[in-house]
PDB file of N, CA and C in Angstrom:
ATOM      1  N   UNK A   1       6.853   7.651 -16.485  1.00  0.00           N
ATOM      2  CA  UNK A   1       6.309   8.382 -15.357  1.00  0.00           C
ATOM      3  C   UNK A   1       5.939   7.390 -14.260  1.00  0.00           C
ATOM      4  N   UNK A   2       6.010   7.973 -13.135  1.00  0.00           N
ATOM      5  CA  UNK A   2       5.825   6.674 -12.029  1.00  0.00           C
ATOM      6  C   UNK A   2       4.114   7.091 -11.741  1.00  0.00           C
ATOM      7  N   UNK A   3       3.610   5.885 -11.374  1.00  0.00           N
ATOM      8  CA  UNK A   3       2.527   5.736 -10.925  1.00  0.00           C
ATOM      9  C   UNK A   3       2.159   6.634  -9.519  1.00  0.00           C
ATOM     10  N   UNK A   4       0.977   6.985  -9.911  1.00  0.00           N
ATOM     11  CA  UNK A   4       0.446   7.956  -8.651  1.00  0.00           C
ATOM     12  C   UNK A   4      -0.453   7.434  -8.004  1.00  0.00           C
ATOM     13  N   UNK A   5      -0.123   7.469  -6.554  1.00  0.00           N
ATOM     14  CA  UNK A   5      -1.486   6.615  -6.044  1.00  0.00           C
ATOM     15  C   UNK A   5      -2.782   7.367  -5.280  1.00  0.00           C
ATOM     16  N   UNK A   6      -3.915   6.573  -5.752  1.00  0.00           N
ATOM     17  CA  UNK A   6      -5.125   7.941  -5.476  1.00  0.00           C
ATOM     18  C   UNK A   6      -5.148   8.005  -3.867  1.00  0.00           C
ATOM     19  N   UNK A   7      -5.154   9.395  -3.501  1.00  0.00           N
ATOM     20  CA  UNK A   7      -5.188   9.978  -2.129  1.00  0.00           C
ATOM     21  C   UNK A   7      -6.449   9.226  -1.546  1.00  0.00           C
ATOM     22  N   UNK A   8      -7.626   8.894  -2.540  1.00  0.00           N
ATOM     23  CA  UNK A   8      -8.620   8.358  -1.275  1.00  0.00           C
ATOM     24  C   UNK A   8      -8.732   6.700  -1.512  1.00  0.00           C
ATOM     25  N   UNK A   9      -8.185   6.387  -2.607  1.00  0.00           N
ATOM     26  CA  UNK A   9      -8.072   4.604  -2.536  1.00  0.00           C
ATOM     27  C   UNK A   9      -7.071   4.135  -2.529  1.00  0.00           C
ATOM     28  N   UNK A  10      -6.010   4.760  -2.923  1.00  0.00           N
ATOM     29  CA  UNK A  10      -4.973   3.778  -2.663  1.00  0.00           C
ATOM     30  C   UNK A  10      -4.295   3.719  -4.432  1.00  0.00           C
ATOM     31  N   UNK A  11      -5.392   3.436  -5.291  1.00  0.00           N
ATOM     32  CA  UNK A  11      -4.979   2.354  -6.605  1.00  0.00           C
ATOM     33  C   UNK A  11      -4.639   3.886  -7.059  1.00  0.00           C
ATOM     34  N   UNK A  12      -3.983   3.103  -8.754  1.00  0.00           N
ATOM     35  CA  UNK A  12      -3.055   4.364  -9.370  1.00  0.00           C
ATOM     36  C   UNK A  12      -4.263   5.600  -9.914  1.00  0.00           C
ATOM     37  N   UNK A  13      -3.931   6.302 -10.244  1.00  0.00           N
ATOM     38  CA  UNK A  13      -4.755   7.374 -10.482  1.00  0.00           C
ATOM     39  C   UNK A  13      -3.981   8.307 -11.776  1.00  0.00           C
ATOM     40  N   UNK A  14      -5.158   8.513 -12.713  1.00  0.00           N
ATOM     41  CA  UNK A  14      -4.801   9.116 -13.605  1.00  0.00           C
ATOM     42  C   UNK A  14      -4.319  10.557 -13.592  1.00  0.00           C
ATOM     43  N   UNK A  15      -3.424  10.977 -14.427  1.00  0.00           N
ATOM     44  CA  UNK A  15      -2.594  12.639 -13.910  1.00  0.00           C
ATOM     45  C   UNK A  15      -2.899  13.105 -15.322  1.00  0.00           C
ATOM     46  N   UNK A  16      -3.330  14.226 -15.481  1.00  0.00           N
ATOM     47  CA  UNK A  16      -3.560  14.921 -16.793  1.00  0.00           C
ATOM     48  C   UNK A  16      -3.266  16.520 -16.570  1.00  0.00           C
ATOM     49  N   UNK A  17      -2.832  17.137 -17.565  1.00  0.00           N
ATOM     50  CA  UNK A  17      -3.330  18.652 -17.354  1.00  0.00           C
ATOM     51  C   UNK A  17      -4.400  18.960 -17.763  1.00  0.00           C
ATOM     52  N   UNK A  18      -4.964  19.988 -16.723  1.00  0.00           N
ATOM     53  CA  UNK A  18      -6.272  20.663 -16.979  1.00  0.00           C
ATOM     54  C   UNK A  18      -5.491  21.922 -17.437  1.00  0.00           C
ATOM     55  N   UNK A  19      -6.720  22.937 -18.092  1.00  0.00           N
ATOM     56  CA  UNK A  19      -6.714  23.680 -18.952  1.00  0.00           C
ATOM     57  C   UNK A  19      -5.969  24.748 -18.579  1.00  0.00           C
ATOM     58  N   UNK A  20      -5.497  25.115 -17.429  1.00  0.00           N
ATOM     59  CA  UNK A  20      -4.008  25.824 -17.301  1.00  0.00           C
ATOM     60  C   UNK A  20      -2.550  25.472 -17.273  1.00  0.00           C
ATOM     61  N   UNK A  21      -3.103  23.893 -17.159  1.00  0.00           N
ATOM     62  CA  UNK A  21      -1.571  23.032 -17.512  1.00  0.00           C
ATOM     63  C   UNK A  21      -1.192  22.574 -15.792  1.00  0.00           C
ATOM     64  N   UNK A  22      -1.811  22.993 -15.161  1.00  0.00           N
ATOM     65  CA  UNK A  22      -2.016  22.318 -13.448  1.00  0.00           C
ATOM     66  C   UNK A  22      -2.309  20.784 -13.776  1.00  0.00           C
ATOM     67  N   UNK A  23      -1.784  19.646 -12.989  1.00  0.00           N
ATOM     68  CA  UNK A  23      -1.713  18.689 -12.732  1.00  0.00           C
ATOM     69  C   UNK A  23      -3.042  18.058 -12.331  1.00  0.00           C
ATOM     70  N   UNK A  24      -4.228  17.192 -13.388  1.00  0.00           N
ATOM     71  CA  UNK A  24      -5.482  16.851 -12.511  1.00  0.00           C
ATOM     72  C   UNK A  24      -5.229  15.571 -12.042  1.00  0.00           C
ATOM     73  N   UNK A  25      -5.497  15.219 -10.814  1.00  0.00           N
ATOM     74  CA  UNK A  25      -5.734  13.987 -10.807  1.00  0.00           C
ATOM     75  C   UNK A  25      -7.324  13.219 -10.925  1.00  0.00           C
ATOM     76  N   UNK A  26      -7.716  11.927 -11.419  1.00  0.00           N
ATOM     77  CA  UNK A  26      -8.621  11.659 -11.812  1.00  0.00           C
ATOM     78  C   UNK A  26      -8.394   9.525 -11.522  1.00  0.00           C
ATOM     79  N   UNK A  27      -9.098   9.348 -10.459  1.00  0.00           N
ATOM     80  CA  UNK A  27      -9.253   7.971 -10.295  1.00  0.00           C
ATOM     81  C   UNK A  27     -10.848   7.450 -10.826  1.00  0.00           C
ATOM     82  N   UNK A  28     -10.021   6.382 -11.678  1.00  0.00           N
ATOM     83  CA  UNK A  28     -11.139   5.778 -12.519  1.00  0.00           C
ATOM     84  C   UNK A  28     -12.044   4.490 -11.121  1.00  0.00           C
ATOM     85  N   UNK A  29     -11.414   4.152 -10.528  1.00  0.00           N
ATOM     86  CA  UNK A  29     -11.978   3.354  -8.943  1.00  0.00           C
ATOM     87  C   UNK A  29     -12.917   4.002  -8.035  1.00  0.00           C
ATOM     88  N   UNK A  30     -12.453   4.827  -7.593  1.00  0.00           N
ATOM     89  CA  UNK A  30     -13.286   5.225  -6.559  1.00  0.00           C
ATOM     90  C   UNK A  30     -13.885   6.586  -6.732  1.00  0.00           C
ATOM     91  N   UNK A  31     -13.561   7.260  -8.449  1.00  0.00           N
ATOM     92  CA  UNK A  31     -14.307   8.647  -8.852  1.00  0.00           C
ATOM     93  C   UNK A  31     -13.758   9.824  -8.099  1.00  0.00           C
ATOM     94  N   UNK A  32     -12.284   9.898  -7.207  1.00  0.00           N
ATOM     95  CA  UNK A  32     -11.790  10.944  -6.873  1.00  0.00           C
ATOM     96  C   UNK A  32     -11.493  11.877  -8.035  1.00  0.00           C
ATOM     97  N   UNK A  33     -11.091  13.130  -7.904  1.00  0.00           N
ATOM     98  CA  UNK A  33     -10.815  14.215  -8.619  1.00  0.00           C
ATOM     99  C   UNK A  33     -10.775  15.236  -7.935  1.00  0.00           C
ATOM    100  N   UNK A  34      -8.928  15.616  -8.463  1.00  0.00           N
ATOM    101  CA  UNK A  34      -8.282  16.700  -7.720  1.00  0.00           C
ATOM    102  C   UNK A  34      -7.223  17.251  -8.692  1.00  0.00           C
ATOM    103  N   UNK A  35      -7.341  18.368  -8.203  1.00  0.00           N
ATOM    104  CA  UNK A  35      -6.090  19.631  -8.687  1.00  0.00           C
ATOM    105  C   UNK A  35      -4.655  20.153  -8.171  1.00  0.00           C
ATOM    106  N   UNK A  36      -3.653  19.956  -8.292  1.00  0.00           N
ATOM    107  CA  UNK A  36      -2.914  20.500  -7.354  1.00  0.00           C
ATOM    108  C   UNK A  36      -2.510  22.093  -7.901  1.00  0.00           C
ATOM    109  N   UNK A  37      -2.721  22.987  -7.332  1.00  0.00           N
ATOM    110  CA  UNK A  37      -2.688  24.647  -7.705  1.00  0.00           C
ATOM    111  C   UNK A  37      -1.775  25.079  -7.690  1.00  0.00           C
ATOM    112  N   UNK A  38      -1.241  25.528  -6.712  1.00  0.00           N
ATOM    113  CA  UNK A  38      -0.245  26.489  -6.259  1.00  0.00           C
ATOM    114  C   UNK A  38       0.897  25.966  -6.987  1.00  0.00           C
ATOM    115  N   UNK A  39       1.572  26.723  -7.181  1.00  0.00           N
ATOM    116  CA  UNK A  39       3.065  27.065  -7.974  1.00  0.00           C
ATOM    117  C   UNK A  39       3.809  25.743  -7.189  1.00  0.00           C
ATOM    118  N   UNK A  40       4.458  26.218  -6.073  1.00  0.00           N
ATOM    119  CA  UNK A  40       5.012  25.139  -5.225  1.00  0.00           C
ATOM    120  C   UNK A  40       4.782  24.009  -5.095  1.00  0.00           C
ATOM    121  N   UNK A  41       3.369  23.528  -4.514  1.00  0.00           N
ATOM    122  CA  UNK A  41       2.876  22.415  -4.847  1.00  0.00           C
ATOM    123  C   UNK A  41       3.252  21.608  -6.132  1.00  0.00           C
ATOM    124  N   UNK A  42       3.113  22.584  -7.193  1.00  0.00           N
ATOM    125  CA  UNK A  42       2.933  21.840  -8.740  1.00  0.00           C
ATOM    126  C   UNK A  42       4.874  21.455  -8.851  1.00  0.00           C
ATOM    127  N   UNK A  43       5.596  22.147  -8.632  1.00  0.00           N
ATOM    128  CA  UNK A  43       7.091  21.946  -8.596  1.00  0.00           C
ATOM    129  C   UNK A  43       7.413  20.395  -7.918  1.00  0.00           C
ATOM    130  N   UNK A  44       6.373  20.923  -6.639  1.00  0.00           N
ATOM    131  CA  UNK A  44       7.188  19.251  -5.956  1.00  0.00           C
ATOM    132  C   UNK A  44       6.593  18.295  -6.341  1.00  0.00           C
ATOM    133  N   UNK A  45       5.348  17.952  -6.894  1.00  0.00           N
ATOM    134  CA  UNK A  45       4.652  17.437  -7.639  1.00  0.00           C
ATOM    135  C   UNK A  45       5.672  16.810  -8.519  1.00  0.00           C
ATOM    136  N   UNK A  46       6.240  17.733  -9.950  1.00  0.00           N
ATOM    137  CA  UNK A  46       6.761  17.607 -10.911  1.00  0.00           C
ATOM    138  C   UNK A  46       8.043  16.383 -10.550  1.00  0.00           C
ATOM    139  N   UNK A  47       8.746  16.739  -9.319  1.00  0.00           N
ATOM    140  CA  UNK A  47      10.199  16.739  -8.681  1.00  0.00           C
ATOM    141  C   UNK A  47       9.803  15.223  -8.201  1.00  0.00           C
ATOM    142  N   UNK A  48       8.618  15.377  -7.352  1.00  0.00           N
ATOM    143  CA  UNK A  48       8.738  14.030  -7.277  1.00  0.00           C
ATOM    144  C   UNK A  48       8.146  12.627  -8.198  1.00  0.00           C
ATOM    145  N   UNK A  49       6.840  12.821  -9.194  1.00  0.00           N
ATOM    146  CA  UNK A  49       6.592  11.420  -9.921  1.00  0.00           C
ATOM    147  C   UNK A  49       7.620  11.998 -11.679  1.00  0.00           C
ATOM    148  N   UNK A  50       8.106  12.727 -12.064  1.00  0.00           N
ATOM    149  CA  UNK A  50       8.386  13.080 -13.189  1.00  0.00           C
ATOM    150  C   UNK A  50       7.385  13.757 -14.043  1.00  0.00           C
ATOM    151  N   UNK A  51       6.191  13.984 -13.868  1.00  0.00           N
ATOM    152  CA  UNK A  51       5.310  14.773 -14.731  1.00  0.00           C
ATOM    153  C   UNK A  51       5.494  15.568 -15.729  1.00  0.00           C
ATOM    154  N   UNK A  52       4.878  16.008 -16.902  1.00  0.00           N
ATOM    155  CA  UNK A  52       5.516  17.005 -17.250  1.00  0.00           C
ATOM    156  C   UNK A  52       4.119  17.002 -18.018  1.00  0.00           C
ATOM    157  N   UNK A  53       3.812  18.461 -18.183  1.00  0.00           N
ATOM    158  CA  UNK A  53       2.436  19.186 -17.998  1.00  0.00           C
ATOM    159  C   UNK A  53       2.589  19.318 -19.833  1.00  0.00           C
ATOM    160  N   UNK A  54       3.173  19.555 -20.338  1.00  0.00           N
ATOM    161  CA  UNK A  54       3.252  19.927 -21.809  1.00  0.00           C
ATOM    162  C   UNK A  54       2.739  18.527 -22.756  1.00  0.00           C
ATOM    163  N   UNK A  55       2.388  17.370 -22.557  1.00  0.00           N
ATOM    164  CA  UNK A  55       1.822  16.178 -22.760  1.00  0.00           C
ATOM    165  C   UNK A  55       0.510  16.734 -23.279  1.00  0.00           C
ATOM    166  N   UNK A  56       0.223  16.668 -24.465  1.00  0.00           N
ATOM    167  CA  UNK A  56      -0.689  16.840 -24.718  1.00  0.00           C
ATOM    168  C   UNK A  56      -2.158  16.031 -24.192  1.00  0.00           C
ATOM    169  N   UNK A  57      -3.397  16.521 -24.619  1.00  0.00           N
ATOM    170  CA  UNK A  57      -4.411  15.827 -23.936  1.00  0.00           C
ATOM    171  C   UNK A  57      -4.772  14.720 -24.524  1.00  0.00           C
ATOM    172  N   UNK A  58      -5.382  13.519 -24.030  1.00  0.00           N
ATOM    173  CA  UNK A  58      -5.874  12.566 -24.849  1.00  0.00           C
ATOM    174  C   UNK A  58      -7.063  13.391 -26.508  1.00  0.00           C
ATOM    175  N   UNK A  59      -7.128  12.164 -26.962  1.00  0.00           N
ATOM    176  CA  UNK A  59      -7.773  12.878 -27.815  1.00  0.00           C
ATOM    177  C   UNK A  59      -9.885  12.327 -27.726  1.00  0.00           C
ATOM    178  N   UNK A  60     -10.166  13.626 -27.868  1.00  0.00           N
ATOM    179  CA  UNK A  60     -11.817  13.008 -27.444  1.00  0.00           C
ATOM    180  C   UNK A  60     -12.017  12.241 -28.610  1.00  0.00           C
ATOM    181  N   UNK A  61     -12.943  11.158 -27.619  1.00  0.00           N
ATOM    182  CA  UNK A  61     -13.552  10.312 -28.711  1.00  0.00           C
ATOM    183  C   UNK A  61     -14.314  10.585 -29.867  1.00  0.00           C
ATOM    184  N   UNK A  62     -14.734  10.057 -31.048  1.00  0.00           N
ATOM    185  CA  UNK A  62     -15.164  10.590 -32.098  1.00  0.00           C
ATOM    186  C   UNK A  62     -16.681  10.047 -31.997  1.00  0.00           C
ATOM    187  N   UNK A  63     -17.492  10.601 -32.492  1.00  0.00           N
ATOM    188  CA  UNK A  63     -18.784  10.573 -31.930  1.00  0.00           C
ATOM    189  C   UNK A  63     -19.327   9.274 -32.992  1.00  0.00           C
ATOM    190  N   UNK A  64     -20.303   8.198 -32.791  1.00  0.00           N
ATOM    191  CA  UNK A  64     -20.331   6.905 -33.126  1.00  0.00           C
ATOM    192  C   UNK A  64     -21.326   7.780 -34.386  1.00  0.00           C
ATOM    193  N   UNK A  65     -20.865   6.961 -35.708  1.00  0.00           N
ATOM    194  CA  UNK A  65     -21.378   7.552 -37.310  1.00  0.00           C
ATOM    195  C   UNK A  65     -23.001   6.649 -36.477  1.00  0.00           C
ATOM    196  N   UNK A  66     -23.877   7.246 -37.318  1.00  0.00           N
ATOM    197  CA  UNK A  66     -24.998   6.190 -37.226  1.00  0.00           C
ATOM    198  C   UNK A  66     -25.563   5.119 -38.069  1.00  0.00           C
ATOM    199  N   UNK A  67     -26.046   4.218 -37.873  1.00  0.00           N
ATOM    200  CA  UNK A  67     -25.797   3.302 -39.073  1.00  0.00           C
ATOM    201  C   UNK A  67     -26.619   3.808 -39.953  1.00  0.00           C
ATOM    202  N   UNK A  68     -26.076   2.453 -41.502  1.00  0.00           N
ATOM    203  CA  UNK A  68     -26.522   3.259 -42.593  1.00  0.00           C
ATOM    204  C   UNK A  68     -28.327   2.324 -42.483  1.00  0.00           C
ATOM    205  N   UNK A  69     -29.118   3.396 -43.483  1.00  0.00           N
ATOM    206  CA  UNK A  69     -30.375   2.825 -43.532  1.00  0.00           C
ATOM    207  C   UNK A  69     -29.998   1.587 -44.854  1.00  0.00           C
ATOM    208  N   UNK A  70     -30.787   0.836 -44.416  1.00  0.00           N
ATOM    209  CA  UNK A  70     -31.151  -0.028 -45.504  1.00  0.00           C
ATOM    210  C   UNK A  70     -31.808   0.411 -46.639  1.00  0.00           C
ATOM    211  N   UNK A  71     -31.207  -0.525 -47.571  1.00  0.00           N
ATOM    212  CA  UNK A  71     -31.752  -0.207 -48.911  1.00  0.00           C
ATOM    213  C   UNK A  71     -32.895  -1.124 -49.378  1.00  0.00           C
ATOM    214  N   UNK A  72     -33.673  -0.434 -50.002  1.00  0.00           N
ATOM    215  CA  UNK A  72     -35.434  -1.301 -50.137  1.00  0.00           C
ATOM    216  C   UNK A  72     -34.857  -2.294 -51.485  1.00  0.00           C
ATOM    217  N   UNK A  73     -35.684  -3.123 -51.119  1.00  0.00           N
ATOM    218  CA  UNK A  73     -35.445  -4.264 -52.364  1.00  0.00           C
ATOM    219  C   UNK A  73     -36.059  -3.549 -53.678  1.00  0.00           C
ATOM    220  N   UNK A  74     -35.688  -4.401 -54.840  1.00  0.00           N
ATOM    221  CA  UNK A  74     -36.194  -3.205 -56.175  1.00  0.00           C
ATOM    222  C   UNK A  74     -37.493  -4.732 -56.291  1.00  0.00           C
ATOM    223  N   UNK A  75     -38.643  -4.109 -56.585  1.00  0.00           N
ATOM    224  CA  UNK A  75     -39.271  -4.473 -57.272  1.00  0.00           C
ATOM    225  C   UNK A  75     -38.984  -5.517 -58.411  1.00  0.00           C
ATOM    226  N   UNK A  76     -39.346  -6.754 -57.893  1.00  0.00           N
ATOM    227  CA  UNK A  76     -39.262  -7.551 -59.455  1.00  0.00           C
ATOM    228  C   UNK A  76     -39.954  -7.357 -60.701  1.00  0.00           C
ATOM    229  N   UNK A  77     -39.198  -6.761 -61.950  1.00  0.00           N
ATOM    230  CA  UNK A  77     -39.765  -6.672 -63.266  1.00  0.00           C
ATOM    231  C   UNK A  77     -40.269  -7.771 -64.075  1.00  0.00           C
ATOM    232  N   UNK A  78     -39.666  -8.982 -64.298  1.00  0.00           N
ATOM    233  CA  UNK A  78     -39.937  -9.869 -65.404  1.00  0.00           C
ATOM    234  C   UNK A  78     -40.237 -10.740 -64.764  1.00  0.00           C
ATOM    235  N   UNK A  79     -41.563 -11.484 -65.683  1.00  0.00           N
ATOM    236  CA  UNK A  79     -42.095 -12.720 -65.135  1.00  0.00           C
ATOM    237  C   UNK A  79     -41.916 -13.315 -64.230  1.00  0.00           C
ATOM    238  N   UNK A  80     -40.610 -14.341 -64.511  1.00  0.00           N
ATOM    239  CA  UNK A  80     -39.700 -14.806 -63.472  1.00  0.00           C
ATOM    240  C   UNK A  80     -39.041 -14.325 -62.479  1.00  0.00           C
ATOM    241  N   UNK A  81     -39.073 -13.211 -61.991  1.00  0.00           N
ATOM    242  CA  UNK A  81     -38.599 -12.502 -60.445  1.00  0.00           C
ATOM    243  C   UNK A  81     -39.604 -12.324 -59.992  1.00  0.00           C
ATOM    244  N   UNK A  82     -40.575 -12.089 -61.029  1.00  0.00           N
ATOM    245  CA  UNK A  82     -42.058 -11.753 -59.822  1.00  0.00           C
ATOM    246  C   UNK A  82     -42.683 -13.680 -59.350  1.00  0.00           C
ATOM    247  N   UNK A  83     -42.158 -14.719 -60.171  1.00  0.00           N
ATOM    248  CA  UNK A  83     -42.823 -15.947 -60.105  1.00  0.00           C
ATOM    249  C   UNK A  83     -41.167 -16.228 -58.617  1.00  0.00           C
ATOM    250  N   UNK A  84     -40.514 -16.149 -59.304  1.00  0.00           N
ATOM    251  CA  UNK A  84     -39.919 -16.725 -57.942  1.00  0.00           C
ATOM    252  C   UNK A  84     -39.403 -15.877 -56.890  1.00  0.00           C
ATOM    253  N   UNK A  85     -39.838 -14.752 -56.851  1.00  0.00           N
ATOM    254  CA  UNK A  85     -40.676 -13.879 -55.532  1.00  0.00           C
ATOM    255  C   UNK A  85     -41.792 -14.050 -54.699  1.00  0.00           C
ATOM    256  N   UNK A  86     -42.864 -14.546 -55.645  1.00  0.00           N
ATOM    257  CA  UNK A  86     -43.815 -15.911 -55.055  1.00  0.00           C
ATOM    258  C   UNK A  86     -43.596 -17.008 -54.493  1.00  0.00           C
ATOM    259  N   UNK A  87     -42.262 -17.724 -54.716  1.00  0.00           N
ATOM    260  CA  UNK A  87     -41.890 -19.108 -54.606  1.00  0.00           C
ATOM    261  C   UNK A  87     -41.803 -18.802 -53.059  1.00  0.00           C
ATOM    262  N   UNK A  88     -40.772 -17.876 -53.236  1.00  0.00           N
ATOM    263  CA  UNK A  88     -40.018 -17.368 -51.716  1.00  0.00           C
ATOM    264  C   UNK A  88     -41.056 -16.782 -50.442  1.00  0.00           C
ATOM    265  N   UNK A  89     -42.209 -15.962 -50.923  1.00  0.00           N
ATOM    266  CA  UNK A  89     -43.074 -15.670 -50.196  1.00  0.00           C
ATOM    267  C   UNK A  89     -43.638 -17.090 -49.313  1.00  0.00           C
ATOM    268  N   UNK A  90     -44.109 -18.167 -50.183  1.00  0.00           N
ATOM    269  CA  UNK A  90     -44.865 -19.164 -50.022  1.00  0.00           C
ATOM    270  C   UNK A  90     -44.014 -19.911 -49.110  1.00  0.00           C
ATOM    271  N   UNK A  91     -42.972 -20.073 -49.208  1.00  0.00           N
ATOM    272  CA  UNK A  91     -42.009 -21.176 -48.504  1.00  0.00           C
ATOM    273  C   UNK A  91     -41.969 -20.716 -46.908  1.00  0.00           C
TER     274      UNK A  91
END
């Protein structure tokens, strides 16, 4: 597909279909965002960068897992975990 250049900056501009399958445009630079509607419009549109509206949509991002909690230390049982659990405290 050829590059589209954004009507109010100049730089390329992203082309997606919106939810009737109309052509959005969307510049990540300067935050333009536009539609082209009409039947005609959308033809010469098509005719002239190659578009083609049936491209499915990106896919939304997946929402960030949250981290896991930590796990508590176990309690030292025998003599020696509780003596060099001390060691470690002290140092």
């Amino acid at each position: 597909m050829t590059p589209i250049p954004c009507p109010a900056c100049g730089k390329e501009c992203e082309v997606r279909p919106d939810k009737r399958g109309h052509p959005f445009l969307n510049c990540r630079d300067c935050g333009y965002n536009g539609v082209i509607a009409r039947k005609e419009a959308v033809e010469k549109f098509k005719q002239r960068t190659g578009w083609k509206p049936d491209a499915p949509p990106p896919p939304a991002p997946k929402p960030a897992d949250p981290p896991p909690e930590p796990k508590p230390t176990p309690e030292p049982t025998s003599w020696r975990e509780r003596k060099a659990a001390r060691e470690r405290g002290q140092k």
